[in-house]
Protein backbone atom coordinates (compact mmCIF):
# COMPACT_ATOMS: atom_id res chain seq x y z
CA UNK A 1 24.23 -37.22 15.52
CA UNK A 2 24.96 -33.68 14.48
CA UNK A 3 23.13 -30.49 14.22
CA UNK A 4 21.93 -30.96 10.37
CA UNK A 5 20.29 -34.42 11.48
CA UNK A 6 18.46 -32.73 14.05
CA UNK A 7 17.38 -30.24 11.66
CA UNK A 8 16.51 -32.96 9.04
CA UNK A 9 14.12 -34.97 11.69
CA UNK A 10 12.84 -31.71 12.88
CA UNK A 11 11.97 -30.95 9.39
CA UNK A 12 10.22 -34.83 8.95
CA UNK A 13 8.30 -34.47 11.82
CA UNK A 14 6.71 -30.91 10.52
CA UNK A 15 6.27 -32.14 7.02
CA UNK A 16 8.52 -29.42 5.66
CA UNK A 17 10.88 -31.99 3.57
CA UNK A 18 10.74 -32.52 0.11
CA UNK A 19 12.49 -34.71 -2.76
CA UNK A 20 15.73 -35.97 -2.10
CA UNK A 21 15.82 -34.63 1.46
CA UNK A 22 12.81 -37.12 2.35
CA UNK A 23 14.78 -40.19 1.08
CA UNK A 24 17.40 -38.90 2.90
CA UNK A 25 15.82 -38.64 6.08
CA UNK A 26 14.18 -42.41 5.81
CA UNK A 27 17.41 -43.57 5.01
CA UNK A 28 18.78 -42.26 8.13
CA UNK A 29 15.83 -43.34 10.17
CA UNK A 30 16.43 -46.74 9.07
CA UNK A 31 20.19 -47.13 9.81
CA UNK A 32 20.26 -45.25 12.89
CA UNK A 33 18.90 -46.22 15.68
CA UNK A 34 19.28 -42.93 18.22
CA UNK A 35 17.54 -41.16 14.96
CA UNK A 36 14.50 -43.03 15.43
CA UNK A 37 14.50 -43.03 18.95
CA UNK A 38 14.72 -39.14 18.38
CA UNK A 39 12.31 -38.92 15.86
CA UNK A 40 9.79 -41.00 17.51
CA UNK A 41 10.37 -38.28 20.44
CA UNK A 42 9.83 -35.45 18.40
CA UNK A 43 6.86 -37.09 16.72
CA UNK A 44 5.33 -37.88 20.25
CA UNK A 45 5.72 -33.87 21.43
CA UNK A 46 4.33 -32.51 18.38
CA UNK A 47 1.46 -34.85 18.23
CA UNK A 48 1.03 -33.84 22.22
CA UNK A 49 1.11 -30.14 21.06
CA UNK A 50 -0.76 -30.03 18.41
CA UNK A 51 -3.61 -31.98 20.80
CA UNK A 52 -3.69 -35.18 18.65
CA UNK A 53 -2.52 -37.56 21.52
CA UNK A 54 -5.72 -37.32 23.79
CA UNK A 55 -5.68 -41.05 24.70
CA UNK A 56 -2.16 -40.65 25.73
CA UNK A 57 -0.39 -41.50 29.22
CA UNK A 58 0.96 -38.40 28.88
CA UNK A 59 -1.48 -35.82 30.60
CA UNK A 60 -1.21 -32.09 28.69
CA UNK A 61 -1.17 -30.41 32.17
CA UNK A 62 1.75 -32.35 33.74
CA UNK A 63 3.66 -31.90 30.57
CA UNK A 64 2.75 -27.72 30.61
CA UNK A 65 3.74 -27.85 34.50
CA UNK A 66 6.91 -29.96 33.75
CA UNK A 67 7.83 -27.43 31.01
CA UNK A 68 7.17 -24.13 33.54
CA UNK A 69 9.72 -25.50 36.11
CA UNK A 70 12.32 -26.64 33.60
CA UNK A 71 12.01 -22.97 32.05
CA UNK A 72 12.19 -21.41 35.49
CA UNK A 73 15.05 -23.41 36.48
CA UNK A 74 17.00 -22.17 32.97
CA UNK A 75 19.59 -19.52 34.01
CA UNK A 76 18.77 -15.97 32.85
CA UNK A 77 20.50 -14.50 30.19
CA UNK A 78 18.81 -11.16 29.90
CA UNK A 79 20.33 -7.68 30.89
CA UNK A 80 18.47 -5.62 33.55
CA UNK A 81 16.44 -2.66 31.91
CA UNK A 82 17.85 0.51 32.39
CA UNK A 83 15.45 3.40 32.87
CA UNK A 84 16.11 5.96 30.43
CA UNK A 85 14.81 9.26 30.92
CA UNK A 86 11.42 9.87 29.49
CA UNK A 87 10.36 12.29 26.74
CA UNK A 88 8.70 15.46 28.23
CA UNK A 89 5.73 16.35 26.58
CA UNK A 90 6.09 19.96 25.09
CA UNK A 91 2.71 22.10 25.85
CA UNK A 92 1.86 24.99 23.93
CA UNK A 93 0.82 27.92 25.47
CA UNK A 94 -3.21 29.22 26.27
CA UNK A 95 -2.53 32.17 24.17
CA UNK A 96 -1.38 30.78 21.26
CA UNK A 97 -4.38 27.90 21.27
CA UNK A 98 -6.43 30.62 21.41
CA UNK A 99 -5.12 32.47 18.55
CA UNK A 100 -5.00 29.37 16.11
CA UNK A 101 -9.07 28.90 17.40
CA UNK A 102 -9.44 32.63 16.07
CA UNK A 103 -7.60 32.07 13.27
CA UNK A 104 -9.64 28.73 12.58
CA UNK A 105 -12.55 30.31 12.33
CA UNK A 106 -12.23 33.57 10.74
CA UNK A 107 -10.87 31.18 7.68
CA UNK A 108 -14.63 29.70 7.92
CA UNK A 109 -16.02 32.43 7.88
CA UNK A 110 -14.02 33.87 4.77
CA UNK A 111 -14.53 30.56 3.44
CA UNK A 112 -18.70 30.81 3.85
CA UNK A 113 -18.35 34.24 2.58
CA UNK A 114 -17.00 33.38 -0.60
CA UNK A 115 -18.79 30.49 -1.44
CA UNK A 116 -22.14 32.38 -0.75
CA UNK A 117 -20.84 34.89 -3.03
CA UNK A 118 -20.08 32.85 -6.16
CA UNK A 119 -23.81 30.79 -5.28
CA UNK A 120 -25.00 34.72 -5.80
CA UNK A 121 -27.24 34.55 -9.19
CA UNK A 122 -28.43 37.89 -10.34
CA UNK A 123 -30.52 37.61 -12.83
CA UNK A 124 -29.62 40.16 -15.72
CA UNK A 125 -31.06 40.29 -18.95
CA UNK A 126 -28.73 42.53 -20.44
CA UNK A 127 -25.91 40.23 -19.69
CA UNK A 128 -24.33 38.29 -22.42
CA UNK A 129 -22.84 35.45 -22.09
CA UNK A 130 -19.17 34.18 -23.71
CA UNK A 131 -20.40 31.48 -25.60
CA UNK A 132 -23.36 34.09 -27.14
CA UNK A 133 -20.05 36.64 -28.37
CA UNK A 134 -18.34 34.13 -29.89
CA UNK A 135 -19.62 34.05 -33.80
CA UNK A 136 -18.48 32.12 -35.87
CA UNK A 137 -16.97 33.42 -38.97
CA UNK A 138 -15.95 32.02 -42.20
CA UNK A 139 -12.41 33.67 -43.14
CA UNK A 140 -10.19 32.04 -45.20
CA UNK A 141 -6.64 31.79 -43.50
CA UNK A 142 -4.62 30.56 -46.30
CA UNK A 143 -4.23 32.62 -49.79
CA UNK A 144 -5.16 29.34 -51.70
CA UNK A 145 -8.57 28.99 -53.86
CA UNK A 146 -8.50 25.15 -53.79
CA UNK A 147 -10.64 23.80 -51.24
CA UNK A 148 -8.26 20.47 -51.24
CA UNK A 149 -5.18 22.52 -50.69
CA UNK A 150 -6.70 24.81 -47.72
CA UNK A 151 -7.37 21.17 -45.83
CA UNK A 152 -3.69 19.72 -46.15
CA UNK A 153 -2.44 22.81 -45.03
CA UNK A 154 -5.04 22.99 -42.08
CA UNK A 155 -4.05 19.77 -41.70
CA UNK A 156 -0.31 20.23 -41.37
CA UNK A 157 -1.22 23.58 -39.41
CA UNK A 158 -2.71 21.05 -36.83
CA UNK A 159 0.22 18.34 -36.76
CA UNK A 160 2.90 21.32 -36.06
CA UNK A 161 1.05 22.62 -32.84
CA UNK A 162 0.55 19.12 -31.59
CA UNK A 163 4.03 18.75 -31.86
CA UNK A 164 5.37 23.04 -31.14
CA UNK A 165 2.75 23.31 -28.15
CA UNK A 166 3.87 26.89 -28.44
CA UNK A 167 0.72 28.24 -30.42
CA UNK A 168 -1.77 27.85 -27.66
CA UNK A 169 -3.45 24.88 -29.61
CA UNK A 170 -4.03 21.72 -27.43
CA UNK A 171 -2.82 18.33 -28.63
CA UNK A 172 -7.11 17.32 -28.48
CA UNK A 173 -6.88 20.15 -30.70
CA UNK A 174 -7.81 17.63 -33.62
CA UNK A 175 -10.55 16.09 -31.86
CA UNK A 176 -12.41 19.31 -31.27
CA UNK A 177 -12.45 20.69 -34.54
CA UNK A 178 -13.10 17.12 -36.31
CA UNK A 179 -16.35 17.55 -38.74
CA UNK A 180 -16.57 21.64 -37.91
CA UNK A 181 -16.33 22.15 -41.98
């Protein structure tokens, strides 16, 4: 029996077959005789690991102390550990802790500072605000008298700094001034 039949009842056993590679593994289990014996084997240890065989002969402790010595009886294939030198752990010095604490919280204080400052509301009735300045005006931009003719070329105006960018309108640009007329 070779490797692949091994692999093939292994394969039964854990229900991992499929198709052709089931009828191929009955057909085996019915001409060969050392495959079933094998496969009955493999059956009986994964039913006993998986804890399905409790009326079993075969007591789950014997077969876990029958397994320990066999594995301790296995010749060791593993390379001693060599101790490699350890990483030394790189301190940093009182001073400078101290100096990054200072420095820590001098930036909360300037931090406090200036958020208290913008919070700051004087009240001023003589201040004016930017959106009170701005006015707006009426001023015709283009030479033209038709009203028509003054919205295609608004229009076009609009299309060419979408696609420029250079003029300082936006590309919403359209969307803010839609239904100002």
């Amino acid at each position: 029996m070779t490797v692949n039949h091994n692999e093939i009842l292994f394969a039964l056993v854990d229900g991992q077959l499929s198709g052709k590679d089931i009828e191929h593994a009955i057909a085996m289990l019915t001409t060969d005789d050392s495959a079933k014996k094998r496969f009955m084997r493999y059956q009986k240890a994964s039913d006993l690991l998986h804890g399905y065989s409790r009326g079993s002969s075969i007591d789950a402790m014997s077969l876990n102390q029958r397994l320990t010595a066999a594995i301790a009886k296995e010749p060791e294939y593993s390379q001693p550990v060599q101790n490699s030198a350890k990483a030394k752990i790189l301190r940093f010095p009182a001073l400078l802790n101290k100096q990054v604490a200072g420095l820590a919280m001098a930036a909360s204080v300037g931090a406090l500072a200036v958020v208290s400052v913008i919070n700051i509301q004087v009240d001023n009735p003589d201040r004016v605000t930017i959106a009170e300045q701005a006015v707006p005006t009426t001023s015709n931009r283009w030479t033209v008298t038709e009203r028509e003719v003054e919205e295609r070329l608004n229009t076009y105006l609009i299309d060419h700094n979408e696609f420029a960018g250079t003029s300082g309108v936006f590309s919403y640009g359209r969307v803010v001034s839609y239904g100002t007329d």
